[in-house]
N, C-alpha and C. Protein backbone atom coordinates (compact mmCIF):
# COMPACT_ATOMS: atom_id res chain seq x y z
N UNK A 1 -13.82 -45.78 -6.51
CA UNK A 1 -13.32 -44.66 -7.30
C UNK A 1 -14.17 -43.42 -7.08
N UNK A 2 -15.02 -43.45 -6.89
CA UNK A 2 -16.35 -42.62 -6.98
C UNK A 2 -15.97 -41.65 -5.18
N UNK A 3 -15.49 -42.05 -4.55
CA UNK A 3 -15.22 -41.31 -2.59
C UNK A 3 -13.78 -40.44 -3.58
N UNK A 4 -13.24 -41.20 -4.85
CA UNK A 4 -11.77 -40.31 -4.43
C UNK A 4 -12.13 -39.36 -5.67
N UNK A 5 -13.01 -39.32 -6.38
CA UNK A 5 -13.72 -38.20 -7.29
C UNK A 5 -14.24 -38.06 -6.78
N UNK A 6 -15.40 -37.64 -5.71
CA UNK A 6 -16.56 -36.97 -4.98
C UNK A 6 -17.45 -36.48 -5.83
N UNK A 7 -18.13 -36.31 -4.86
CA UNK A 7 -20.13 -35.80 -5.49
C UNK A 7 -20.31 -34.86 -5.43
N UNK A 8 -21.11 -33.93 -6.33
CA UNK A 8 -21.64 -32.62 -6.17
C UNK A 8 -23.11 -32.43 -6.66
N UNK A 9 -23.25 -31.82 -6.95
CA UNK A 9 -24.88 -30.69 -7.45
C UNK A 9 -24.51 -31.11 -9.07
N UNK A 10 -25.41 -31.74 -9.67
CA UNK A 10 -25.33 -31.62 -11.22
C UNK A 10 -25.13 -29.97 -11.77
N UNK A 11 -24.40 -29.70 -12.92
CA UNK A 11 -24.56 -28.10 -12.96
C UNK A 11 -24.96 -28.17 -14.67
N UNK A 12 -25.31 -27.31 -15.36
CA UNK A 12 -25.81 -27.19 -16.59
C UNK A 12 -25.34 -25.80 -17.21
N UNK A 13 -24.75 -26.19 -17.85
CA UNK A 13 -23.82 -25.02 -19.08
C UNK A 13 -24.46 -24.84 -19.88
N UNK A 14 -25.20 -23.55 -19.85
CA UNK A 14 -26.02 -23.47 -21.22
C UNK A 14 -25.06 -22.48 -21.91
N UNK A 15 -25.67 -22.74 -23.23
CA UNK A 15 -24.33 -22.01 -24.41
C UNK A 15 -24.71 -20.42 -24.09
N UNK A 16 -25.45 -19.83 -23.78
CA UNK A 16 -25.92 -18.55 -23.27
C UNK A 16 -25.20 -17.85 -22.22
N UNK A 17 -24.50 -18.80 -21.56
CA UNK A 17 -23.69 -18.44 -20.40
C UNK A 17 -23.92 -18.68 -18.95
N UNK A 18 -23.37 -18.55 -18.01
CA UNK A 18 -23.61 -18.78 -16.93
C UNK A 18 -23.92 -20.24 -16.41
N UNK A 19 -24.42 -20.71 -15.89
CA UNK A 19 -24.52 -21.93 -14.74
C UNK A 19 -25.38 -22.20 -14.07
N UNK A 20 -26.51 -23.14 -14.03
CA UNK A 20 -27.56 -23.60 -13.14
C UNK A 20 -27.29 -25.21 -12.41
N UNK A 21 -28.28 -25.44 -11.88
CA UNK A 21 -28.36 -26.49 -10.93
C UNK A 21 -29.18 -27.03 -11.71
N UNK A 22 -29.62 -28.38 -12.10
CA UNK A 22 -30.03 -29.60 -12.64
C UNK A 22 -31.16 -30.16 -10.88
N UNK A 23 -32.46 -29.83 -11.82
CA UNK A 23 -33.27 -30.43 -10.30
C UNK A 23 -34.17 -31.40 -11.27
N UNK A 24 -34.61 -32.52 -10.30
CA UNK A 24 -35.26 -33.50 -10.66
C UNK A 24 -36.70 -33.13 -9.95
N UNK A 25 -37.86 -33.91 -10.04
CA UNK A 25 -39.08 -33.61 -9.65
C UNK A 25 -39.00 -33.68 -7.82
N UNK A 26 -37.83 -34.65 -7.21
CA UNK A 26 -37.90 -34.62 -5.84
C UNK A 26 -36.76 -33.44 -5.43
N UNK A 27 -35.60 -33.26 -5.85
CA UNK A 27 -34.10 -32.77 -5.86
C UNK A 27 -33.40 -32.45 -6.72
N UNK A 28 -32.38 -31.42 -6.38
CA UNK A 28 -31.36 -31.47 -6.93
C UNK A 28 -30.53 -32.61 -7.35
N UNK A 29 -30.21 -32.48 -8.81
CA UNK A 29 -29.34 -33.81 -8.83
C UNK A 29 -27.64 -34.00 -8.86
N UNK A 30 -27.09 -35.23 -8.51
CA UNK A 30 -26.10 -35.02 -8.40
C UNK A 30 -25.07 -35.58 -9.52
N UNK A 31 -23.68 -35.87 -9.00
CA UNK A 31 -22.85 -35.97 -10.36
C UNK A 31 -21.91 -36.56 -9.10
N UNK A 32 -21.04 -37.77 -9.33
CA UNK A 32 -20.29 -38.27 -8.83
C UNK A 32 -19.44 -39.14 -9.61
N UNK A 33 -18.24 -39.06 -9.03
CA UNK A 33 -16.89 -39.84 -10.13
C UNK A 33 -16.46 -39.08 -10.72
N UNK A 34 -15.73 -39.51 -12.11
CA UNK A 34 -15.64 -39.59 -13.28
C UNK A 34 -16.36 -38.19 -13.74
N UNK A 35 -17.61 -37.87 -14.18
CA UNK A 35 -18.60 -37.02 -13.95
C UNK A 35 -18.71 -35.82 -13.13
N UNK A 36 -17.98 -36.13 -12.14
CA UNK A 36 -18.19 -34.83 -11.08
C UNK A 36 -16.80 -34.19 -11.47
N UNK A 37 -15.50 -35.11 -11.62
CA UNK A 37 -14.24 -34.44 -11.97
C UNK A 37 -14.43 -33.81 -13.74
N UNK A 38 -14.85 -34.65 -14.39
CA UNK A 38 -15.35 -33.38 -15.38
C UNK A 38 -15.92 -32.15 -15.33
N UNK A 39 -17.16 -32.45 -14.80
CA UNK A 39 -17.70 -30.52 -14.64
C UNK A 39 -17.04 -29.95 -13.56
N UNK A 40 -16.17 -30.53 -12.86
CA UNK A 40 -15.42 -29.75 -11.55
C UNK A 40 -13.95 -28.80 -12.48
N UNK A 41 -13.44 -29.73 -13.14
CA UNK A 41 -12.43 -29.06 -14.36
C UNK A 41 -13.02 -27.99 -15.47
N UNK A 42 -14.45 -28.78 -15.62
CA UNK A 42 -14.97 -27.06 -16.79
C UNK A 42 -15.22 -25.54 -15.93
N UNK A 43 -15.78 -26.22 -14.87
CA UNK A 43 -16.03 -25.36 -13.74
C UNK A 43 -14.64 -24.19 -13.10
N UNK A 44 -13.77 -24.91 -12.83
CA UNK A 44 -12.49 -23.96 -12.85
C UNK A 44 -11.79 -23.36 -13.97
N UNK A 45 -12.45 -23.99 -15.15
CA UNK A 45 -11.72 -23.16 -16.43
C UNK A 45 -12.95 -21.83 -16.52
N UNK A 46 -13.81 -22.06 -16.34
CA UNK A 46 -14.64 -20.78 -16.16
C UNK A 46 -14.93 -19.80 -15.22
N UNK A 47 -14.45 -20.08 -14.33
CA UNK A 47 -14.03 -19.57 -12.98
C UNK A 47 -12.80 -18.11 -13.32
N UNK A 48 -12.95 -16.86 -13.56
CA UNK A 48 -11.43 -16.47 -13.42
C UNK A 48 -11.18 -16.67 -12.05
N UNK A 49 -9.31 -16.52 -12.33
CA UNK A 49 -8.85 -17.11 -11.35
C UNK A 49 -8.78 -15.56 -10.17
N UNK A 50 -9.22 -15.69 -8.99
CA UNK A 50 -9.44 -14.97 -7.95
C UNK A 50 -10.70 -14.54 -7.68
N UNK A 51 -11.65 -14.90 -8.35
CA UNK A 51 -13.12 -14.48 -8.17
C UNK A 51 -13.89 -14.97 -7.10
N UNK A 52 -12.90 -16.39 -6.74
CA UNK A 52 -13.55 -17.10 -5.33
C UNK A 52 -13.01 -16.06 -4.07
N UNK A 53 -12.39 -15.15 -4.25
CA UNK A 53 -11.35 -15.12 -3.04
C UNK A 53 -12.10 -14.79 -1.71
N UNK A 54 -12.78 -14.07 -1.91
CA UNK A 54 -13.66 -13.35 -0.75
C UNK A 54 -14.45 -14.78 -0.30
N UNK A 55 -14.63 -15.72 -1.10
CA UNK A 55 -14.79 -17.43 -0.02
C UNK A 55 -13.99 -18.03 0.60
N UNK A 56 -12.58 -17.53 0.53
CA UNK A 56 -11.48 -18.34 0.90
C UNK A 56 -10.86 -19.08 -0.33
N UNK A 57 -11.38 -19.18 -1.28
CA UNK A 57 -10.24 -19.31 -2.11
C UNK A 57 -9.52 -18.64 -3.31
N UNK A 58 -8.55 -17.69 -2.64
CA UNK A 58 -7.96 -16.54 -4.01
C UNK A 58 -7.44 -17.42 -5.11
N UNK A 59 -6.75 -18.24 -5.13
CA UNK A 59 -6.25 -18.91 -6.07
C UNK A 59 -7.27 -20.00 -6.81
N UNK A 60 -8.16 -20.04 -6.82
CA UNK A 60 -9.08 -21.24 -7.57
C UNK A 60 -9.41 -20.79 -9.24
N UNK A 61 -9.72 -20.99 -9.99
CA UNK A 61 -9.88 -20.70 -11.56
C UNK A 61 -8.46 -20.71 -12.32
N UNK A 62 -9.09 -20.00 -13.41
CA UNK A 62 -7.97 -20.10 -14.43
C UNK A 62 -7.91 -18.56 -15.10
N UNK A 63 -6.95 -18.43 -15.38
CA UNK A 63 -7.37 -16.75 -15.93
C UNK A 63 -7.17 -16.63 -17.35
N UNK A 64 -8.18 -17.55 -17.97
CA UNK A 64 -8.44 -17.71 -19.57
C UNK A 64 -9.52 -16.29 -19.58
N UNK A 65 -9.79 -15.89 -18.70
CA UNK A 65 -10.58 -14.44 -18.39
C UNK A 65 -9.86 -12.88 -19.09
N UNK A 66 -8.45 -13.37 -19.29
CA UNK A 66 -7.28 -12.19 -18.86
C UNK A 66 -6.95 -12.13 -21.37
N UNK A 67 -7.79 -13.20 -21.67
CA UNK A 67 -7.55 -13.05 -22.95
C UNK A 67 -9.14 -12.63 -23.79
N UNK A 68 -9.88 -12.11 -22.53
CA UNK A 68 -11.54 -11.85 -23.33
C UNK A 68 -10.75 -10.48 -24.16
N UNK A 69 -11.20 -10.48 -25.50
CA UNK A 69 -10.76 -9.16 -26.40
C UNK A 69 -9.66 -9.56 -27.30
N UNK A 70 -8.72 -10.24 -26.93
CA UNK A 70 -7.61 -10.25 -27.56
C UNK A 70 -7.84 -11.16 -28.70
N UNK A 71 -6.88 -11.71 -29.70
CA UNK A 71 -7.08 -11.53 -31.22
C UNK A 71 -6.72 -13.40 -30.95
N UNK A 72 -7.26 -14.36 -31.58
CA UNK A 72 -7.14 -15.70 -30.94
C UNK A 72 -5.99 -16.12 -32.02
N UNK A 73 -4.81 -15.59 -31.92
CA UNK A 73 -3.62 -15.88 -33.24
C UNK A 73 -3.21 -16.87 -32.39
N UNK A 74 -1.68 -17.48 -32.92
CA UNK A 74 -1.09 -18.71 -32.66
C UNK A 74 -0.78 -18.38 -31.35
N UNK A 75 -0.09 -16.95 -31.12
CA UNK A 75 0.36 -17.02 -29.43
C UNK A 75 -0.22 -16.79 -28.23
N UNK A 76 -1.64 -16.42 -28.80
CA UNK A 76 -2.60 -16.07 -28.15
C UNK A 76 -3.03 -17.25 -27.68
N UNK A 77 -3.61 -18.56 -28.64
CA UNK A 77 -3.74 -19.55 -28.05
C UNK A 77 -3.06 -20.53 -27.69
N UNK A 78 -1.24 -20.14 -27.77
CA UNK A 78 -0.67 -20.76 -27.27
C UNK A 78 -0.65 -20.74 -25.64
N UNK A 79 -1.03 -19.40 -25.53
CA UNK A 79 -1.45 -18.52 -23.62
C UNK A 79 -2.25 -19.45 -23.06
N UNK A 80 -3.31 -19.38 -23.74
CA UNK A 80 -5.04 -19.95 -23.78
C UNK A 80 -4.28 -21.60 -23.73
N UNK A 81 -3.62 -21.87 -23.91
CA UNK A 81 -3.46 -23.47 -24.01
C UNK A 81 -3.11 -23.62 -22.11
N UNK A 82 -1.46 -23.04 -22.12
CA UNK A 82 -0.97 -22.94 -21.24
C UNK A 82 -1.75 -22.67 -19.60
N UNK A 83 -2.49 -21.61 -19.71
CA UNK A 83 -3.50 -21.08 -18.60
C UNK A 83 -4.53 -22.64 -18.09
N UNK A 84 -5.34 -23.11 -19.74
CA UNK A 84 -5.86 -24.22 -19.33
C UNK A 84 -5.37 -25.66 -18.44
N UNK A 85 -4.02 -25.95 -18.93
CA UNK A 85 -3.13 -26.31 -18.36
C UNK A 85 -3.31 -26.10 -17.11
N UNK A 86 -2.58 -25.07 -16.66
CA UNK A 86 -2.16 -25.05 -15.64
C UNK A 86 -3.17 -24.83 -14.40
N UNK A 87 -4.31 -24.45 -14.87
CA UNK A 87 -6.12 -24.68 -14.11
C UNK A 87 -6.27 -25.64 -13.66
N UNK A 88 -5.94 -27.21 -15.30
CA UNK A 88 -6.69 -27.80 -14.82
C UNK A 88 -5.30 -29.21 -13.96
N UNK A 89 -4.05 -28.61 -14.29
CA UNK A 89 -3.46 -29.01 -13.01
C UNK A 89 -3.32 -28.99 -11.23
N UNK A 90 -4.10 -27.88 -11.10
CA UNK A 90 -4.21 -27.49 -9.97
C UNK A 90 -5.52 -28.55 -9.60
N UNK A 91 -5.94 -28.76 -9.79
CA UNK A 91 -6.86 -29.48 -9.02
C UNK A 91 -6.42 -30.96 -8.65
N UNK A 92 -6.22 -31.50 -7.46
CA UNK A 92 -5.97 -32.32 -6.58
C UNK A 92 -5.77 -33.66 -7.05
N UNK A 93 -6.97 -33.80 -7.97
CA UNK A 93 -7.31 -35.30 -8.43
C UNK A 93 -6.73 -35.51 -9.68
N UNK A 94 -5.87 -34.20 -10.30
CA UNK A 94 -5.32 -34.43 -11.87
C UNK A 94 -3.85 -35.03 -11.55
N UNK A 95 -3.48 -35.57 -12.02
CA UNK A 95 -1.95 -36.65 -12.05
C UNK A 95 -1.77 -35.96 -13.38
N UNK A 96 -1.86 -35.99 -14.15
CA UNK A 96 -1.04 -35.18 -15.35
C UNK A 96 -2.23 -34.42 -16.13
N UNK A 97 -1.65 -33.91 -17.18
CA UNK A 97 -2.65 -32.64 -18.73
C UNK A 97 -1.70 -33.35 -19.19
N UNK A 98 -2.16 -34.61 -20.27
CA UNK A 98 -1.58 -35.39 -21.43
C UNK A 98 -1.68 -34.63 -22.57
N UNK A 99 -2.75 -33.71 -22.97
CA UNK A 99 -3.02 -32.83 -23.88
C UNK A 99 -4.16 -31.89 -24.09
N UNK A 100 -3.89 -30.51 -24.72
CA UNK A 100 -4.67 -29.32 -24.67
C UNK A 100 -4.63 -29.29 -26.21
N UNK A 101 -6.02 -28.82 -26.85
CA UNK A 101 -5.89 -28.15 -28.05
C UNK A 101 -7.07 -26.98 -27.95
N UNK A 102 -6.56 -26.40 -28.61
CA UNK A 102 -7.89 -24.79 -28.88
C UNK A 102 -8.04 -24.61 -30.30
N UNK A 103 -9.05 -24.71 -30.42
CA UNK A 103 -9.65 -24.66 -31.78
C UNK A 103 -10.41 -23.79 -32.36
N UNK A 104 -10.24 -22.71 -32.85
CA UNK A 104 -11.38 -21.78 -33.18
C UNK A 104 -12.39 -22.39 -33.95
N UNK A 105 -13.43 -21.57 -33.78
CA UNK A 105 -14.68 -21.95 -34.64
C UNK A 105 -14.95 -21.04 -35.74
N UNK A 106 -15.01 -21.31 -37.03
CA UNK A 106 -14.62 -21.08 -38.26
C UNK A 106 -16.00 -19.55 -38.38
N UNK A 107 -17.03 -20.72 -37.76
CA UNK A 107 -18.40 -20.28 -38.13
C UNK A 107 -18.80 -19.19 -36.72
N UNK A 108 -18.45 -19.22 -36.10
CA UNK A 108 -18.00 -17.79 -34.42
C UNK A 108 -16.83 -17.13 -34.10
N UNK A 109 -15.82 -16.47 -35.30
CA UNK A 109 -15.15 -15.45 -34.76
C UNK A 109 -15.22 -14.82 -33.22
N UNK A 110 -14.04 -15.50 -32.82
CA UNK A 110 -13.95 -14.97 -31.13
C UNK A 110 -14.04 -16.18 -30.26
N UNK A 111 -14.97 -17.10 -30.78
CA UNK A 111 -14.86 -18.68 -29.62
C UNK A 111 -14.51 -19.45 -30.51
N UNK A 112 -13.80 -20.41 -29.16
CA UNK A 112 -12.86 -21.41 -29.37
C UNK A 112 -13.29 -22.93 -28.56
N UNK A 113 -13.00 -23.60 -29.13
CA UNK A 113 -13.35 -25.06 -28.31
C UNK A 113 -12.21 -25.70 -27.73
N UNK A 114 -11.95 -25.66 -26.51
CA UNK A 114 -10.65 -26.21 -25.63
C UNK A 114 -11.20 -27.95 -25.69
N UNK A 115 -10.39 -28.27 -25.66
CA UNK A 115 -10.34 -29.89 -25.53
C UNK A 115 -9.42 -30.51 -24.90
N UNK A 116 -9.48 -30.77 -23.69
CA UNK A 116 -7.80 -31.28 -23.18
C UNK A 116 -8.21 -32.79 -22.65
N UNK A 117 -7.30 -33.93 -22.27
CA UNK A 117 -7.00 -35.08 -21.92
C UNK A 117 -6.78 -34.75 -20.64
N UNK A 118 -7.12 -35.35 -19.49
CA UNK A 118 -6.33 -35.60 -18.11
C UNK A 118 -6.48 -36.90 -17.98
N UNK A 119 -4.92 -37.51 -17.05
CA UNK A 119 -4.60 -38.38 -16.21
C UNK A 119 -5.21 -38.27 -14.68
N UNK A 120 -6.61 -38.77 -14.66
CA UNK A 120 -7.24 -38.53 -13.06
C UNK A 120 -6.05 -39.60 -12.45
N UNK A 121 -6.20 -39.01 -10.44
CA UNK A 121 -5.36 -39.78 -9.82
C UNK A 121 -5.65 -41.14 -10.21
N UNK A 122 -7.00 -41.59 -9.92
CA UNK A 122 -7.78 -42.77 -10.37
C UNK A 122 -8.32 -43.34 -11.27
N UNK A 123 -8.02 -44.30 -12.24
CA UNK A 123 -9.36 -44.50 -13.62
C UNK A 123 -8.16 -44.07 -14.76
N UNK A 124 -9.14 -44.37 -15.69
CA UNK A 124 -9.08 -44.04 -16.79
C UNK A 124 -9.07 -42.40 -17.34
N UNK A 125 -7.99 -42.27 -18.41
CA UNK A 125 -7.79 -41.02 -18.68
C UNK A 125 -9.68 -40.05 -18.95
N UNK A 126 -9.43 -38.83 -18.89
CA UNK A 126 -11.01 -38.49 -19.74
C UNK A 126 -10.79 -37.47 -19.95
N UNK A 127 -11.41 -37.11 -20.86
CA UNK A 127 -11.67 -35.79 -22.04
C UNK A 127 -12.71 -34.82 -21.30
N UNK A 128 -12.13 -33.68 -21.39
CA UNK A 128 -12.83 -32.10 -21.25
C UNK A 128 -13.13 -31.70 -22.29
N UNK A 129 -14.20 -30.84 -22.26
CA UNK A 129 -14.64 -30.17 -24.08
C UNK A 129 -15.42 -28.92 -23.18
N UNK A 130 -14.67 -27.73 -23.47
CA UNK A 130 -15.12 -26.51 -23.15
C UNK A 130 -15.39 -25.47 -24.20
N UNK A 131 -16.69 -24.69 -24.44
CA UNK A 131 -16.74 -23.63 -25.43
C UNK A 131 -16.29 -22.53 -24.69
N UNK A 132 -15.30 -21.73 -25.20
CA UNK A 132 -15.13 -20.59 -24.91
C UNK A 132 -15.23 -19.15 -25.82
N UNK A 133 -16.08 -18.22 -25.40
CA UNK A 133 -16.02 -17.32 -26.41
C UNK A 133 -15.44 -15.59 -25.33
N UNK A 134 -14.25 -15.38 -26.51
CA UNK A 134 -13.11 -14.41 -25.89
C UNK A 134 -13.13 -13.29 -26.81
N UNK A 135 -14.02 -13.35 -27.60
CA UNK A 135 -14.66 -12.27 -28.51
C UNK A 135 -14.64 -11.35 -27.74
């Protein structure tokens, strides 16, 4: 299962923003399976979508980017549902999005906690948990 999820660079989401690499005292560490298709799915939800392009890939992300400012009401995160969706369909190894929810945070006006279900091609279903703040 682990060749048809592939391996990458461990990455580390700090709530501050942005993205680092996870190094151990010899290396960088890695993330494979199960594990790697998780942060590979948070990874394209944070990604807007076209920011890769000048690498060759215009179409990669999600453009949950396109709602920073806007007011997080029902249709707003009905968008925000949909966009996640359809991100984290695009990626190769997803067989279905069984379910999306967005949840504001009572106590952070402006972020929201995405939570969606995927059907990997392989394995057992698994859970995404993304903070997003669109404040």
């Amino acid at each position: 299962m682990a060749d048809v999820l592939k391996r990458d660079l461990r990455l580390l989401f700090p709530r501050t923003g942005g993205v680092d690499l996870v190094a151990s005292t010899a290396d960088f560490e890695t993330v494979e399976g199960r594990d790697n298709l998780a942060q590979a799915l948070i990874l394209r939800l944070l990604v807007g979508r076209g920011e890769l392009r000048t690498l060759g890939h215009p179409r990669y992300g999600s453009r949950i980017h396109e709602l920073i400012g806007e007011p997080m009401d029902g249709p707003n995160r009905e968008l925000l549902r949909r966009y996640v969706r359809r991100a984290l369909m695009e990626d190769p190894r997803v067989e279905e999005v069984t379910r999306v929810d967005v949840l504001p945070r009572k106590d952070a006006p402006g972020v929201v906690m995405v939570e969606a279900a995927v059907r990997p091609a392989t394995g057992a279903p698994l859970e995404v948990k993304v903070e997003i703040d669109v404040g």
